[in-house]
Protein backbone atom coordinates (compact mmCIF):
# COMPACT_ATOMS: atom_id res chain seq x y z
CA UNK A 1 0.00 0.00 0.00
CA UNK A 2 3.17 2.60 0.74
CA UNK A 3 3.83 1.90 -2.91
CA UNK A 4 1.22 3.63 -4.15
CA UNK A 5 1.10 6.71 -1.96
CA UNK A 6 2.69 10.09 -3.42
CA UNK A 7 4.09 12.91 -2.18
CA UNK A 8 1.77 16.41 -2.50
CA UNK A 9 2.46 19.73 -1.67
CA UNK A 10 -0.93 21.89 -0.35
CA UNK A 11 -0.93 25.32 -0.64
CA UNK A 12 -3.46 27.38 1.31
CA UNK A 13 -4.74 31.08 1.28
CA UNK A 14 -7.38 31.63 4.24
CA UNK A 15 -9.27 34.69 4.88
CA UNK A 16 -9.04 34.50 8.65
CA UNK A 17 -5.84 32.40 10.77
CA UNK A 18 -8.39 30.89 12.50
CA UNK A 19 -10.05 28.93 9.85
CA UNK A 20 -6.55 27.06 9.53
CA UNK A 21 -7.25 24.56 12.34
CA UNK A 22 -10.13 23.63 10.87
CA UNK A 23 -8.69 22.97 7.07
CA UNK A 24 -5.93 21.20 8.78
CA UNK A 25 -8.31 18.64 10.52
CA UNK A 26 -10.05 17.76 7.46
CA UNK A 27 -6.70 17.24 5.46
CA UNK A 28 -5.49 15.15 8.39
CA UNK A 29 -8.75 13.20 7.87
CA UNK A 30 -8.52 12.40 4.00
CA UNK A 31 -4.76 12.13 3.84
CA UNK A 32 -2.31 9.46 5.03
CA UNK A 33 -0.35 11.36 7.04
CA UNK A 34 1.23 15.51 7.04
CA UNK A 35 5.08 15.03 6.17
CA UNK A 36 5.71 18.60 6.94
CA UNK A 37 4.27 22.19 7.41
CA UNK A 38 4.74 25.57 7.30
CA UNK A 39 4.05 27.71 9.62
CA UNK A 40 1.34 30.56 8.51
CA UNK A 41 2.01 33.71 7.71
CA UNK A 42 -0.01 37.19 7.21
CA UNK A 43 0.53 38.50 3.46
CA UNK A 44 -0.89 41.51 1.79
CA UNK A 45 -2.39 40.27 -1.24
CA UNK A 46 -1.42 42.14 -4.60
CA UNK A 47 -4.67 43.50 -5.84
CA UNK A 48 -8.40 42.75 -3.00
CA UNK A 49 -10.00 39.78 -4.07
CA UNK A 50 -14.11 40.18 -2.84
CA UNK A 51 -12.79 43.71 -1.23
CA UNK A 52 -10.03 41.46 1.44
CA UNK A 53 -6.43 42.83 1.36
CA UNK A 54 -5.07 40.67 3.64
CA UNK A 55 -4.82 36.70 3.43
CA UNK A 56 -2.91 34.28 5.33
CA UNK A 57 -1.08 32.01 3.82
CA UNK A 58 0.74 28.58 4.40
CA UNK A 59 1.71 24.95 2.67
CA UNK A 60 2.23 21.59 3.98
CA UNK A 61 3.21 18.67 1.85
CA UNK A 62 1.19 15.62 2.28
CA UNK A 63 1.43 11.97 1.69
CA UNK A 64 -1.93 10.36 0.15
């Protein structure tokens, strides 16, 4: 079964740092198992997106 898991890399851009811990628990759910992670940082985004200037923004790489 280890044979046929792969190596992904997640990329995430969240309105709110809160609503991390929840994305995190439902990747932990579906995956295998978190290899690594980043930890989250605040960004200014380069032009709003829906009138936000602000996003926070992290990766992990998964195995699934």
């Amino acid at each position: 079964m280890s044979d046929d898991l792969k190596n992904y890399e997640i990329s995430l851009m969240l309105r709110t740092e809160e609503s991390y811990s929840g994305v995190l628990t439902f990747i932990k759910e579906k995956v295998s198992s978190v290899l690594s992670e980043n930890q989250i940082k605040r960004v200014r985004l380069a032009y709003p997106i829906n009138k936000e200037e602000i996003g926070f923004f992290n990766w992990l790489v998964v195995s699934a």
